[in-house]
C-alpha atoms as a PDB file:
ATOM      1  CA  UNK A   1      81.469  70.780 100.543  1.00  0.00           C
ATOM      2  CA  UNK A   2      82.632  72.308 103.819  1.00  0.00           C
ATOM      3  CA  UNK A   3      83.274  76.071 103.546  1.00  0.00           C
ATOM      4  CA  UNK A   4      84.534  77.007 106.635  1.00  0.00           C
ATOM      5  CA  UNK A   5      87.296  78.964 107.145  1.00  0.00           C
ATOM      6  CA  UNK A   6      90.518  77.349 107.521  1.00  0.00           C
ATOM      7  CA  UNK A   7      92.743  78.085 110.471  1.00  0.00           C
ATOM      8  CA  UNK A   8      94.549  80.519 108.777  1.00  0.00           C
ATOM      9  CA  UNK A   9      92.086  81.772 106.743  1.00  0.00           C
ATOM     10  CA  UNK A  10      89.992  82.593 110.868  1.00  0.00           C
ATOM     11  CA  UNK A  11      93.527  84.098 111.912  1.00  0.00           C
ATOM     12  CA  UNK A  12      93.617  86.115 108.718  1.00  0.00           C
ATOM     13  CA  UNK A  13      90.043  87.590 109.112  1.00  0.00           C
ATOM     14  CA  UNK A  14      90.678  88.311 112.676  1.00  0.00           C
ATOM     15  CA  UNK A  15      93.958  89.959 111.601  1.00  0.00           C
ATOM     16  CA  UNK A  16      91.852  92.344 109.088  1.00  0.00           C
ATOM     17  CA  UNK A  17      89.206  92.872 111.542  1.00  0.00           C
ATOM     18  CA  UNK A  18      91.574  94.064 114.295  1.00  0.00           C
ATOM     19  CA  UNK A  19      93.498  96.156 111.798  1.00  0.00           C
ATOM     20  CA  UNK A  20      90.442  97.923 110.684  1.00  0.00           C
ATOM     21  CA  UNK A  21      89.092  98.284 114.383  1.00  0.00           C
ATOM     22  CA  UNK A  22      92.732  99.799 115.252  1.00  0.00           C
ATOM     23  CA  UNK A  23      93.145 101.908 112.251  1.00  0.00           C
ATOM     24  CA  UNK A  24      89.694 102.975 110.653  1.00  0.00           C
ATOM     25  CA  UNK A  25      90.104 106.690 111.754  1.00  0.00           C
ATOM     26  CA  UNK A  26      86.897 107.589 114.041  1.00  0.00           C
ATOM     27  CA  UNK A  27      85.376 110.092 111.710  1.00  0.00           C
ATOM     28  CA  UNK A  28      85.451 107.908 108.809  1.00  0.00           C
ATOM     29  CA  UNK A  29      84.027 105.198 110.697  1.00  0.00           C
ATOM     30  CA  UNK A  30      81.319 107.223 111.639  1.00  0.00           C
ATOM     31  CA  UNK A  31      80.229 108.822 108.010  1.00  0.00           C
ATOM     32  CA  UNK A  32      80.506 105.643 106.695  1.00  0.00           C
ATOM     33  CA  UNK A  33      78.081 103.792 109.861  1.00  0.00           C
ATOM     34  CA  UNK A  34      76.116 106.595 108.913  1.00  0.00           C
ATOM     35  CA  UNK A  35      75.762 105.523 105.685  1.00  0.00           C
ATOM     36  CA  UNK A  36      77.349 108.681 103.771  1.00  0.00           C
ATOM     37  CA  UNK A  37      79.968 108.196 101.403  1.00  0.00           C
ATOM     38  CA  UNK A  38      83.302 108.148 101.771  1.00  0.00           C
ATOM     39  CA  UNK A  39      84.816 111.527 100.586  1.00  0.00           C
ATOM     40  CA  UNK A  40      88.336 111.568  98.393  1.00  0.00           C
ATOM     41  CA  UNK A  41      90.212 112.877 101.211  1.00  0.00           C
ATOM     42  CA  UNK A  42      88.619 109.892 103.435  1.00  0.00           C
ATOM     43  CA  UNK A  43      90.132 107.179 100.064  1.00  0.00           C
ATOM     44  CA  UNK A  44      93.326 109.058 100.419  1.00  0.00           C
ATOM     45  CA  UNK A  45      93.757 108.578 104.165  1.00  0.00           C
ATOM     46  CA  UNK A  46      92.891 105.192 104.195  1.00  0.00           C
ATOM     47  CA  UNK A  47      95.104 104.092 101.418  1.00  0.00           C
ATOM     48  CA  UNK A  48      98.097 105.576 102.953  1.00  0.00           C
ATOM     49  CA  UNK A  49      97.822 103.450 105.972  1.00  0.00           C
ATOM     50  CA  UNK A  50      96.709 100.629 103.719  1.00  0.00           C
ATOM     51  CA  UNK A  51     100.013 101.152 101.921  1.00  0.00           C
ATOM     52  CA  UNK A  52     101.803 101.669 105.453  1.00  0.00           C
ATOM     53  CA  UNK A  53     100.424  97.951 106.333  1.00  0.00           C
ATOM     54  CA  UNK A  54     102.004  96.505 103.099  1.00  0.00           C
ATOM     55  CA  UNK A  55      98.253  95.478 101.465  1.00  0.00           C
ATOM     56  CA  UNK A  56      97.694  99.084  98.857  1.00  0.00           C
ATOM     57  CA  UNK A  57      98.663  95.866  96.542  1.00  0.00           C
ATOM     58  CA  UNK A  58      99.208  92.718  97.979  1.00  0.00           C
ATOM     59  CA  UNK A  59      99.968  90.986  94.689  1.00  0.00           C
ATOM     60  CA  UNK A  60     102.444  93.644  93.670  1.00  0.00           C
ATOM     61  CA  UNK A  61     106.131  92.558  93.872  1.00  0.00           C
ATOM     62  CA  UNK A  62     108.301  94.443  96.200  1.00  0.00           C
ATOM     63  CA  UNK A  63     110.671  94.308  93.479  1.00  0.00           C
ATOM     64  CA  UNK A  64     108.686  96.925  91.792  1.00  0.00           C
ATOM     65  CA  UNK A  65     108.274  99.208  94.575  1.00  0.00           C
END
């Protein structure tokens, strides 16, 4: 069974990766490296540039907003 990645699964988790390195706000980062938990306002942020990217729901249908 061979279970590496596939060439676009690599390009795909190097997408993400970038993506969060670019867009992780710094003081989130940093509670979270510190191992505290993200707060609601910390979700909240992060969801709205998850739903900026297109991915809140990537199995949603544009059709339905």
């Amino acid at each position: 069974m061979d279970l590496r990645f596939t060439p676009d699964e690599a390009a795909f988790r190097a997408e993400v990766r970038a993506f969060i390195r670019d867009n992780l706000p710094a003081d989130i980062r940093e509670r979270l490296r510190l191992g505290h938990p993200a707060r609601k306002e910390d979700i909240v942020a992060w969801q709205r540039i998850l739903n900026r990217k297109g991915w809140a729901a990537p199995h949603w249908p544009k059709e339905h907003g």
